[in-house]
N, C-alpha and C. Protein backbone atom coordinates (compact mmCIF):
# COMPACT_ATOMS: atom_id res chain seq x y z
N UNK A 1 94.35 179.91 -19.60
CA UNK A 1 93.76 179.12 -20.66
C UNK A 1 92.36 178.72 -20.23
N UNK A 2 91.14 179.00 -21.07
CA UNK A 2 90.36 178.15 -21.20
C UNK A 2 89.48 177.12 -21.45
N UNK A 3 89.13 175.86 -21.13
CA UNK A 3 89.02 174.99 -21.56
C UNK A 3 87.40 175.04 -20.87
N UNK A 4 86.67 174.67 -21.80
CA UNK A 4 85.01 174.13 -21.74
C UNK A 4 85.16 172.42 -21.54
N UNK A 5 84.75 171.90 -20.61
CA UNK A 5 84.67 171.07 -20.32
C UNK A 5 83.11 170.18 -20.28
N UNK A 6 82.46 169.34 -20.59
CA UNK A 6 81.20 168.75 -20.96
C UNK A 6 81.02 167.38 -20.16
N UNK A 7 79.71 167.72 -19.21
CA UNK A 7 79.41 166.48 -18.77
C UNK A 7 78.66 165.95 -19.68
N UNK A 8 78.92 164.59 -19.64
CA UNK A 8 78.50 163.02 -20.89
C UNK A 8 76.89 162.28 -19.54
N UNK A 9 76.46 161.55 -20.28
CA UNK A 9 75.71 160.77 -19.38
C UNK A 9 76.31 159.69 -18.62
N UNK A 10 77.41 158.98 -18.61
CA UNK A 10 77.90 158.40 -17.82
C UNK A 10 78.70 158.54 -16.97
N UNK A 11 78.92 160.32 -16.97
CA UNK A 11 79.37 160.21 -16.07
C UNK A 11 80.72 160.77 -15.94
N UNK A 12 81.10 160.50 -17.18
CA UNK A 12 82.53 161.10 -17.81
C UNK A 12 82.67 162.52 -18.31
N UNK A 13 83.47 163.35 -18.44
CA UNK A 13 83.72 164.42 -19.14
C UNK A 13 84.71 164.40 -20.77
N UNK A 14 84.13 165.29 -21.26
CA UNK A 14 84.62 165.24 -22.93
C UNK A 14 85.33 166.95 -23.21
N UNK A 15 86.32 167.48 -23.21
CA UNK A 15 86.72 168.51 -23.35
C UNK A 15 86.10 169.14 -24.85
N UNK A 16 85.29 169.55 -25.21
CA UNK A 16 84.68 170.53 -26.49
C UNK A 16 85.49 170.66 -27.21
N UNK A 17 86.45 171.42 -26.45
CA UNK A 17 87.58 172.71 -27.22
C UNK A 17 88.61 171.51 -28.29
N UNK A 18 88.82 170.69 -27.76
CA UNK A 18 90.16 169.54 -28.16
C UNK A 18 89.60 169.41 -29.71
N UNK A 19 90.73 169.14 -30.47
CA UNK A 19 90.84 168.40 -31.78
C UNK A 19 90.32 167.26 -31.72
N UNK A 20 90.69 166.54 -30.63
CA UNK A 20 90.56 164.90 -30.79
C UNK A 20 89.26 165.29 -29.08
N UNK A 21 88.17 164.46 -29.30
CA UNK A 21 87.59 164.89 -28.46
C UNK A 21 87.30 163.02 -27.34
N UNK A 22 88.50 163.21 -26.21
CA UNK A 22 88.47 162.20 -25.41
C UNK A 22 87.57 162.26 -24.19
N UNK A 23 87.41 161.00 -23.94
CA UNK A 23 86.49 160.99 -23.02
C UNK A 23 87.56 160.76 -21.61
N UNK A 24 87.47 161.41 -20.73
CA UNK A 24 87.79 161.68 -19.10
C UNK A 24 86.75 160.98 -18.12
N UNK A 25 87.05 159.68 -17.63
CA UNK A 25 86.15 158.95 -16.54
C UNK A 25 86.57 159.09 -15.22
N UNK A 26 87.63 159.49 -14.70
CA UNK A 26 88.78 159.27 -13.59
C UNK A 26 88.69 160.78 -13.06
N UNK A 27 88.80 160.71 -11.77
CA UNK A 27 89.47 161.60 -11.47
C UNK A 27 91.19 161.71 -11.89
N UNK A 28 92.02 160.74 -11.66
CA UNK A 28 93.33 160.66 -12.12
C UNK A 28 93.31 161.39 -13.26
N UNK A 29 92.45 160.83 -14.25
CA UNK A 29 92.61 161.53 -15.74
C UNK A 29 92.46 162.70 -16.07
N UNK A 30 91.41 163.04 -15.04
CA UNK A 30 91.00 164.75 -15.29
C UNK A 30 91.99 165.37 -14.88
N UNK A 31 92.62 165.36 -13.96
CA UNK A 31 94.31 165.99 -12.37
C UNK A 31 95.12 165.84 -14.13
N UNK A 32 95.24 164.66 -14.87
CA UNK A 32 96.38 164.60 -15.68
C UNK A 32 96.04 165.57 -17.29
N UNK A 33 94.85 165.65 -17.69
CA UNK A 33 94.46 166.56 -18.36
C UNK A 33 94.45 167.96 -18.25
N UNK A 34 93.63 168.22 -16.75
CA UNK A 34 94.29 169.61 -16.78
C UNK A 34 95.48 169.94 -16.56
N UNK A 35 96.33 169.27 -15.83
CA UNK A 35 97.58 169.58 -15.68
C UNK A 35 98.58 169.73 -17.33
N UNK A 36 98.25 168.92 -18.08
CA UNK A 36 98.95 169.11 -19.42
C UNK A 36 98.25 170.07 -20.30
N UNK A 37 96.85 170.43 -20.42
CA UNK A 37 96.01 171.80 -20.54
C UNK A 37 96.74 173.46 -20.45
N UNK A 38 96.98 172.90 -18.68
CA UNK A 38 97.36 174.14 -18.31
C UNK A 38 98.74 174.44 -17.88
N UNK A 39 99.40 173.38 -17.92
CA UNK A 39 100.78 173.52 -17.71
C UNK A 39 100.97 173.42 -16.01
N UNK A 40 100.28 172.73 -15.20
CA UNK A 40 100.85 173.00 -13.89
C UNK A 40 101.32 172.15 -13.08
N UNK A 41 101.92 171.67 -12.40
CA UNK A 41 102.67 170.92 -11.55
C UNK A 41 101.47 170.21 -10.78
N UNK A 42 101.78 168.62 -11.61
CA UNK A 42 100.21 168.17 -10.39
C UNK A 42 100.34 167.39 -8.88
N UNK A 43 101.99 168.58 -8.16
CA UNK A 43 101.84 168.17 -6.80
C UNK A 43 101.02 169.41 -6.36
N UNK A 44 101.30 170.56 -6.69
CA UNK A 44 100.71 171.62 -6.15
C UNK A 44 98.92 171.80 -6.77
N UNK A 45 98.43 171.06 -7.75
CA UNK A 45 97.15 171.10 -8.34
C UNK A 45 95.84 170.80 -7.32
N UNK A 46 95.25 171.79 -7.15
CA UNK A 46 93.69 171.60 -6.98
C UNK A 46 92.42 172.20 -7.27
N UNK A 47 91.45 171.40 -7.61
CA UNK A 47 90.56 171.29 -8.41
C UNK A 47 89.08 171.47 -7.38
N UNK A 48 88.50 172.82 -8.18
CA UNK A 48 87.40 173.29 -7.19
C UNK A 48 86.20 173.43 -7.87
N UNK A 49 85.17 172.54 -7.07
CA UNK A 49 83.83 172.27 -7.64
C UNK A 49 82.69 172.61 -6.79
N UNK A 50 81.84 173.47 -6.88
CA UNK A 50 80.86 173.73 -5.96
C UNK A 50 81.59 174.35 -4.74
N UNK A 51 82.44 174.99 -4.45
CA UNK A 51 83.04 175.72 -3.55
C UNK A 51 83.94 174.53 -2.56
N UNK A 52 84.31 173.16 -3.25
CA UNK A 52 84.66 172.35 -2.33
C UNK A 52 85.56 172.24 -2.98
N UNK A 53 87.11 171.97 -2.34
CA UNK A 53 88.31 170.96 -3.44
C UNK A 53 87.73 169.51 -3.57
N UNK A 54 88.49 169.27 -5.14
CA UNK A 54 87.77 167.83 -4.99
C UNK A 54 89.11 166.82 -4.52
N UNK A 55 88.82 165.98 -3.46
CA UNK A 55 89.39 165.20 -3.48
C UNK A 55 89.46 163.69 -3.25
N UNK A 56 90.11 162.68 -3.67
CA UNK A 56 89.78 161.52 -3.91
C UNK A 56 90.91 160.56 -4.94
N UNK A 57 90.96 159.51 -4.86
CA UNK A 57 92.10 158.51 -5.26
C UNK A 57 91.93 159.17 -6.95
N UNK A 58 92.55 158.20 -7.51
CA UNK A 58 93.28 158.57 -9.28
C UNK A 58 91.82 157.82 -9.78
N UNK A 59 91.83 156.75 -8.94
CA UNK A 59 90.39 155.66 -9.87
C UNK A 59 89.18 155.85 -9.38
N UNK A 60 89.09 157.15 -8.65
CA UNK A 60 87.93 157.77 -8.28
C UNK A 60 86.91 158.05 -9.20
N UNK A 61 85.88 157.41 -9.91
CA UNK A 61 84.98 157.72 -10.89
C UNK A 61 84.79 159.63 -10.85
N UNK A 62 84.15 160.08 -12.19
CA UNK A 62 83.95 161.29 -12.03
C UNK A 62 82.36 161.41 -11.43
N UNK A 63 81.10 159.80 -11.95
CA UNK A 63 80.13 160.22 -11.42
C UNK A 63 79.81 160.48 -9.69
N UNK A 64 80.96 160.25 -9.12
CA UNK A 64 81.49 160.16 -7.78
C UNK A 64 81.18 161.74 -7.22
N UNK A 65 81.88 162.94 -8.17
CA UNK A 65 81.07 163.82 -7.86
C UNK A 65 80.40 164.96 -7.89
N UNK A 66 79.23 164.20 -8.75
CA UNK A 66 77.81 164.73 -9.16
C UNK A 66 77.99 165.56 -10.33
N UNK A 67 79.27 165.61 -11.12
CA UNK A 67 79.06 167.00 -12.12
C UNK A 67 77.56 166.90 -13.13
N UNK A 68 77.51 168.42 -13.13
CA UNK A 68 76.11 168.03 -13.90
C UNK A 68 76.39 169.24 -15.23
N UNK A 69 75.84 169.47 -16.29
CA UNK A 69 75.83 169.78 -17.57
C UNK A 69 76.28 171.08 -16.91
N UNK A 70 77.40 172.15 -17.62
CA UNK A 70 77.65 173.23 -17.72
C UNK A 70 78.14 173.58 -16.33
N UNK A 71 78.60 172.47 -15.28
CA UNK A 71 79.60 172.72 -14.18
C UNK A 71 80.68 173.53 -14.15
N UNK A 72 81.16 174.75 -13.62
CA UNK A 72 82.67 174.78 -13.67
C UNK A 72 83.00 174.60 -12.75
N UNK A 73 84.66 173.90 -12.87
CA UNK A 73 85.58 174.28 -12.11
C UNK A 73 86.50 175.05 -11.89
N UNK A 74 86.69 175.17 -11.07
CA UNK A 74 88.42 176.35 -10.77
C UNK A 74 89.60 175.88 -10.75
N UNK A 75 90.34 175.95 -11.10
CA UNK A 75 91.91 175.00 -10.63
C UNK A 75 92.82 175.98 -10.71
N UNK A 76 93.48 175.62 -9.74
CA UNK A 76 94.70 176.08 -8.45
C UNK A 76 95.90 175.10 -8.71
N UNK A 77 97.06 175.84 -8.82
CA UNK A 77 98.33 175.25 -9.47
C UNK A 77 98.90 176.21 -9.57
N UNK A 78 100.60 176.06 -9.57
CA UNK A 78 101.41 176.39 -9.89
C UNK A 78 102.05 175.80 -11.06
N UNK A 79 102.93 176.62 -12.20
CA UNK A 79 103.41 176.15 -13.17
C UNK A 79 104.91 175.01 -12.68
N UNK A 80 105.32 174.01 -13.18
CA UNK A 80 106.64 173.16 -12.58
C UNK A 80 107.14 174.10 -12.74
N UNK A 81 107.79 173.64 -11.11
CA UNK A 81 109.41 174.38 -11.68
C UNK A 81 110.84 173.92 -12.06
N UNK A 82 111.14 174.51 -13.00
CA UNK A 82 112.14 173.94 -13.48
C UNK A 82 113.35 174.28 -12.40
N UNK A 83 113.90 172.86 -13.51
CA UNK A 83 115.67 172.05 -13.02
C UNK A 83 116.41 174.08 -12.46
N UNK A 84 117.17 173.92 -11.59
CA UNK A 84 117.92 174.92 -11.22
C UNK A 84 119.04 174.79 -12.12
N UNK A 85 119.66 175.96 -12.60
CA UNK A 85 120.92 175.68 -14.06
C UNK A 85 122.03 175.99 -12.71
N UNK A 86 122.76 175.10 -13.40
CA UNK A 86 124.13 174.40 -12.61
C UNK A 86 124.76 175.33 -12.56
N UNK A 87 124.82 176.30 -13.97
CA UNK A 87 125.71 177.83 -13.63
C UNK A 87 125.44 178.84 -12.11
N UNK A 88 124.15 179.39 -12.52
CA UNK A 88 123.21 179.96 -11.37
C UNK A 88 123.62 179.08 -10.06
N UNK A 89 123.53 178.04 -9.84
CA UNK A 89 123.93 177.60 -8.35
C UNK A 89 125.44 177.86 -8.15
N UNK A 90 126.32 177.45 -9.11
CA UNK A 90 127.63 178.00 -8.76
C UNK A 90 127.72 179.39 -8.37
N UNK A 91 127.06 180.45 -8.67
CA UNK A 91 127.35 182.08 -8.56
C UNK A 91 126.51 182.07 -7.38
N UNK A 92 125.12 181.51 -7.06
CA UNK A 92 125.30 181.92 -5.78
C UNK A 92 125.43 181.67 -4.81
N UNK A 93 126.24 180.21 -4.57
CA UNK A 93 127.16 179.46 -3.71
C UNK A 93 128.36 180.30 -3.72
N UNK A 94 129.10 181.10 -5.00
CA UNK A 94 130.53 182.00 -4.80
C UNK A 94 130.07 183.08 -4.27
N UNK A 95 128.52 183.54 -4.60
CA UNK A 95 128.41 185.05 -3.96
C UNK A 95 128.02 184.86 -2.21
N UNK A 96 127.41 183.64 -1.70
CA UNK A 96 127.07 183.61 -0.27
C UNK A 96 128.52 183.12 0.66
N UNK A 97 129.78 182.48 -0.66
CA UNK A 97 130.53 182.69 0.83
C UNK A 97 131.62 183.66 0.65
N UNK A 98 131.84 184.36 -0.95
CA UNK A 98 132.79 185.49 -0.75
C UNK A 98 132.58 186.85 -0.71
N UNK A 99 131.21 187.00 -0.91
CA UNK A 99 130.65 188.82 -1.27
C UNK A 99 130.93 189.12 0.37
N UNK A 100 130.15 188.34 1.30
CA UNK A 100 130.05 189.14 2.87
C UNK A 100 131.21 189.64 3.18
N UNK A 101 131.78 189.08 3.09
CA UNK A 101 133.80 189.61 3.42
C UNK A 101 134.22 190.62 2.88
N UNK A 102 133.74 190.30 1.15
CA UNK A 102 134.53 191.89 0.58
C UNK A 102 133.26 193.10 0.81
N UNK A 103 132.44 193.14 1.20
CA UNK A 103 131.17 193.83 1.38
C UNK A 103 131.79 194.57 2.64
N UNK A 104 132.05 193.52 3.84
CA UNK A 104 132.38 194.25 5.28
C UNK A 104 134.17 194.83 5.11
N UNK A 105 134.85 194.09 4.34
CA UNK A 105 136.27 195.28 4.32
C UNK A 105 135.52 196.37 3.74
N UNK A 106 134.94 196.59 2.46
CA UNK A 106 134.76 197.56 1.90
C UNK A 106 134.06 198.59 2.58
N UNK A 107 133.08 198.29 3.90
CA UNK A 107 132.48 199.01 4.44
C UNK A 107 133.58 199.90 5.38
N UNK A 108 134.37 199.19 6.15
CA UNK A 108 135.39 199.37 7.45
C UNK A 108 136.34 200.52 6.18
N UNK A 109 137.05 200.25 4.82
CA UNK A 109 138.00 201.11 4.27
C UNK A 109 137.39 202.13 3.75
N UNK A 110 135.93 202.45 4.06
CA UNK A 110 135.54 203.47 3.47
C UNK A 110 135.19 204.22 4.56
N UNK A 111 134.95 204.06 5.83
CA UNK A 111 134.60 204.40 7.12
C UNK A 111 136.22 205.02 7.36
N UNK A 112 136.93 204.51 7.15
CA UNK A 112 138.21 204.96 7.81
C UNK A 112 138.70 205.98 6.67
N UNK A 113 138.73 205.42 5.25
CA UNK A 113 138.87 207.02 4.92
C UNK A 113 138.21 208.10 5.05
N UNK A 114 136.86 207.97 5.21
CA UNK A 114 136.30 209.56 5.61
C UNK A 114 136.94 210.09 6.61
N UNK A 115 137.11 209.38 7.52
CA UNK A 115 137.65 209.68 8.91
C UNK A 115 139.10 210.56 8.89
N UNK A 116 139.46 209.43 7.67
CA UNK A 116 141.03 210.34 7.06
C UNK A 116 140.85 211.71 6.79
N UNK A 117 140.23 211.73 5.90
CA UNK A 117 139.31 213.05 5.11
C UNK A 117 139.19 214.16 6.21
N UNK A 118 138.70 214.18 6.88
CA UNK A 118 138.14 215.18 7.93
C UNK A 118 139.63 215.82 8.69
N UNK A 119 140.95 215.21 8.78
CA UNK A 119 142.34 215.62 8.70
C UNK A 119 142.26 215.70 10.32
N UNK A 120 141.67 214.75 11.67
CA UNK A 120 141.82 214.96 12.75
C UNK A 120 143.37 214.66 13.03
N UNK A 121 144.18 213.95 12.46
CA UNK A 121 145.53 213.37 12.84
C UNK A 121 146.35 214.75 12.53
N UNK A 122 147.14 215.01 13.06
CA UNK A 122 148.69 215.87 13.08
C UNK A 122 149.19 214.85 11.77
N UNK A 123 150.30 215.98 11.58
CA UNK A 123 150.81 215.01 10.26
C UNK A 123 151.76 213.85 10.57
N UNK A 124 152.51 213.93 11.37
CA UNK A 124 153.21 212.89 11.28
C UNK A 124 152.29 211.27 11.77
N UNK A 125 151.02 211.89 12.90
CA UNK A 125 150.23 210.06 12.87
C UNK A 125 149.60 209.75 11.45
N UNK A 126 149.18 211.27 11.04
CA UNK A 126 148.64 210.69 9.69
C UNK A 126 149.47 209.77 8.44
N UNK A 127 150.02 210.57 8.45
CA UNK A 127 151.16 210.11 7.49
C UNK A 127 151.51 208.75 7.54
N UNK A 128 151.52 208.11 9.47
CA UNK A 128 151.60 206.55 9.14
C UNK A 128 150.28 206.15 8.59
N UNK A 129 149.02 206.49 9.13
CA UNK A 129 148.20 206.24 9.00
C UNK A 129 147.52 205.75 7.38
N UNK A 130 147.93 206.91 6.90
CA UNK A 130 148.87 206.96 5.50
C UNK A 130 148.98 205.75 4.20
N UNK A 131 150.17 205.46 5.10
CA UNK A 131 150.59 204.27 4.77
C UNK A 131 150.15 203.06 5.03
N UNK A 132 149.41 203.02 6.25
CA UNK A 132 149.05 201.70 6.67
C UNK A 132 147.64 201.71 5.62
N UNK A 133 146.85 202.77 5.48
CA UNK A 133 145.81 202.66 4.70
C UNK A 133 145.73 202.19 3.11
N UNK A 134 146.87 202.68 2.93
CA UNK A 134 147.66 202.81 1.20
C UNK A 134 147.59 200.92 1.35
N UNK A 135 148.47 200.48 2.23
CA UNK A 135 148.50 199.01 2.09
C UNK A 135 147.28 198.09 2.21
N UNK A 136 146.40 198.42 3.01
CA UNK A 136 145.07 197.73 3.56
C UNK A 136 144.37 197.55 2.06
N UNK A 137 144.19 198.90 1.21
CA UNK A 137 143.54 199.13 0.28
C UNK A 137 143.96 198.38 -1.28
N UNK A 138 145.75 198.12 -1.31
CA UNK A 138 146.14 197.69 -2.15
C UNK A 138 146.14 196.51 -2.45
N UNK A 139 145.97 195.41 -0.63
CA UNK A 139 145.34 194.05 -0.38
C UNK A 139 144.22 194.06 -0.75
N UNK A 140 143.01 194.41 -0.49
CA UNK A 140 141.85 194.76 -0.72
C UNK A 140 142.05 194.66 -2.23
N UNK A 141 142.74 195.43 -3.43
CA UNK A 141 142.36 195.57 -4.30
C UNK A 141 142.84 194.27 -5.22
N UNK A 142 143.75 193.53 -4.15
CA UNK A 142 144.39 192.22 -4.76
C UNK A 142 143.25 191.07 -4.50
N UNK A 143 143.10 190.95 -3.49
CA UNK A 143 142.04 190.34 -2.88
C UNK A 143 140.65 190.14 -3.92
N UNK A 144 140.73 191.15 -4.30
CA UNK A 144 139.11 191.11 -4.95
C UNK A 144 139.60 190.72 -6.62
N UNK A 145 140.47 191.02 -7.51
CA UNK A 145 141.70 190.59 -8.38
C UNK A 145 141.01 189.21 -8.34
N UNK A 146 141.72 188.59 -7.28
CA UNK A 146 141.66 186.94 -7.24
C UNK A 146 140.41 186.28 -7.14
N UNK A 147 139.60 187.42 -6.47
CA UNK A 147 138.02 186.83 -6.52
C UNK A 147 137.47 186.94 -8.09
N UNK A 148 137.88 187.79 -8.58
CA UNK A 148 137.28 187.99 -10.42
C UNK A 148 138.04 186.88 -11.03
N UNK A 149 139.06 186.35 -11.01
CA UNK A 149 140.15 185.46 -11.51
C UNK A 149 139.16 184.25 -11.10
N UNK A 150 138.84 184.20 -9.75
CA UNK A 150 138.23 183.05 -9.06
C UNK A 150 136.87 182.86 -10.06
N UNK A 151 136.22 183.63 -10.06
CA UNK A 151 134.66 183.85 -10.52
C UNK A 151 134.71 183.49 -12.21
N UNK A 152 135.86 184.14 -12.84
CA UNK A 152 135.80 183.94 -14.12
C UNK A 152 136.32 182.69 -14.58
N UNK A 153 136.91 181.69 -13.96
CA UNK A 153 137.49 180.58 -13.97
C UNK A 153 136.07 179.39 -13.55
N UNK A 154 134.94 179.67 -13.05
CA UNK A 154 134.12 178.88 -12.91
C UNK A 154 133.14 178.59 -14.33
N UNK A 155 132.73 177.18 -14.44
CA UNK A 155 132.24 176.82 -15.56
C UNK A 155 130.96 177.03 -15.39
N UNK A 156 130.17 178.26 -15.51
CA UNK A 156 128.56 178.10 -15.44
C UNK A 156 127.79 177.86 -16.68
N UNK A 157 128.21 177.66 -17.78
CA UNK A 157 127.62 177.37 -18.93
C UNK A 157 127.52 176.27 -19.46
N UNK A 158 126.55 175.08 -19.58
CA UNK A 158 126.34 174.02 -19.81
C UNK A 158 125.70 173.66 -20.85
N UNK A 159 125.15 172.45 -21.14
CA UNK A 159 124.52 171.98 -22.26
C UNK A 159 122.88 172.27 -22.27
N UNK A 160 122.78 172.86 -21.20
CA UNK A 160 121.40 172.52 -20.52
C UNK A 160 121.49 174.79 -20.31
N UNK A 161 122.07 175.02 -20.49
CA UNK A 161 121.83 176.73 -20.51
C UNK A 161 121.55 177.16 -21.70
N UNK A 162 120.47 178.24 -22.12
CA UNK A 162 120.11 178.73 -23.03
C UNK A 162 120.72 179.30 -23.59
N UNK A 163 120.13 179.31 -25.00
CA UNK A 163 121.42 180.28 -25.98
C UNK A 163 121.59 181.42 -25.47
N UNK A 164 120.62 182.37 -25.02
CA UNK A 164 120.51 184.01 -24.78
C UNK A 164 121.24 184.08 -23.42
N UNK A 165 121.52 183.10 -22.71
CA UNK A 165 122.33 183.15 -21.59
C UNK A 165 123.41 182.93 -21.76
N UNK A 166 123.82 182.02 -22.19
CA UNK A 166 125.59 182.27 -22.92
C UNK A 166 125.58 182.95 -23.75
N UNK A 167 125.03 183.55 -24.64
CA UNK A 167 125.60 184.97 -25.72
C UNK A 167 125.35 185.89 -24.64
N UNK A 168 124.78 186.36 -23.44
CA UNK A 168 125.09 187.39 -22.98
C UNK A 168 126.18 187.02 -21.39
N UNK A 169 126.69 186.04 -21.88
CA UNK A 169 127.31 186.07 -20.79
C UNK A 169 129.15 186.12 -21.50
N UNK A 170 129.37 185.52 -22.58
CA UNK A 170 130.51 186.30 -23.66
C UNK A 170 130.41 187.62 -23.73
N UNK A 171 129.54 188.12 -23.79
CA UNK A 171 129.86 189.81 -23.64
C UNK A 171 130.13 190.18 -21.96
């Protein structure tokens, strides 16, 4: 966004561009103008004049420093960031303490069936082998069952989540 900004003779600045055309004496006021201007978070905001940041208290006059007719500044900011949605922290509080687990069985039962695959066992070790695999895999497939049961049973949709996020989260 740009905003034309106008030094006054006393000292103050008058934004051009505005409907309502206010007068800015403060540094405070200017930090709070551009910040609602431009949308940015005025912990992370700074304001660059003559290659210097400006800095200085809220009741810091503006003739304090030196702007003169057709000055710019630069300003440096980040947009706020918004509230974290209560859903989103639940999923990835469930994904940091149950994915690693089913991630590393899934790695180890897929390592061991190739291994199956390649037919180094005689039949009768295989054959237990077999079986013991048949079972590992059928836990595994229960296991993860209860994690979707688990996952789909959590309330991530609130009053405070967007429409387009709960209609795509019903599908």
């Amino acid at each position: 966004m740009f905003c034309n900004f106008s030094a006054a003779e006393e000292g103050s600045i008058g934004n051009t561009n505005a409907i309502h055309a206010e007068k800015i004496s403060t540094f405070g006021s200017l930090k709070q103008r551009v910040c609602s201007l431009c949308s940015i978070d005025p912990t992370a905001l700074k304001i660059v004049h003559r290659g210097r940041i400006l800095m200085g208290d809220n009741s810091t006059p503006l003739s304090a420093f030196n702007f003169k007719e057709n000055d710019k500044l630069l300003v440096l900011g980040r947009p706020p960031t918004r509230e974290t949605d209560v859903g989103w922290k639940l999923l990835v509080d469930f994904e940091r303490k149950h994915t690693v687990n089913v991630s590393e069985i899934y790695a180890k039962n897929e390592n061991d069936l190739t291994q199956l695959e390649k037919n180094f066992l005689k039949d009768p070790e295989r054959q237990g082998y077999i079986k013991g695999m048949d079972k590992r895999l059928k836990g595994y497939a229960e296991n993860c069952m209860k994690l979707l049961e688990t996952l789909d049973g959590l309330q991530i949709n609130t009053n405070n989540t967007e429409e387009e996020q709960v209609i795509f989260s019903v599908f």
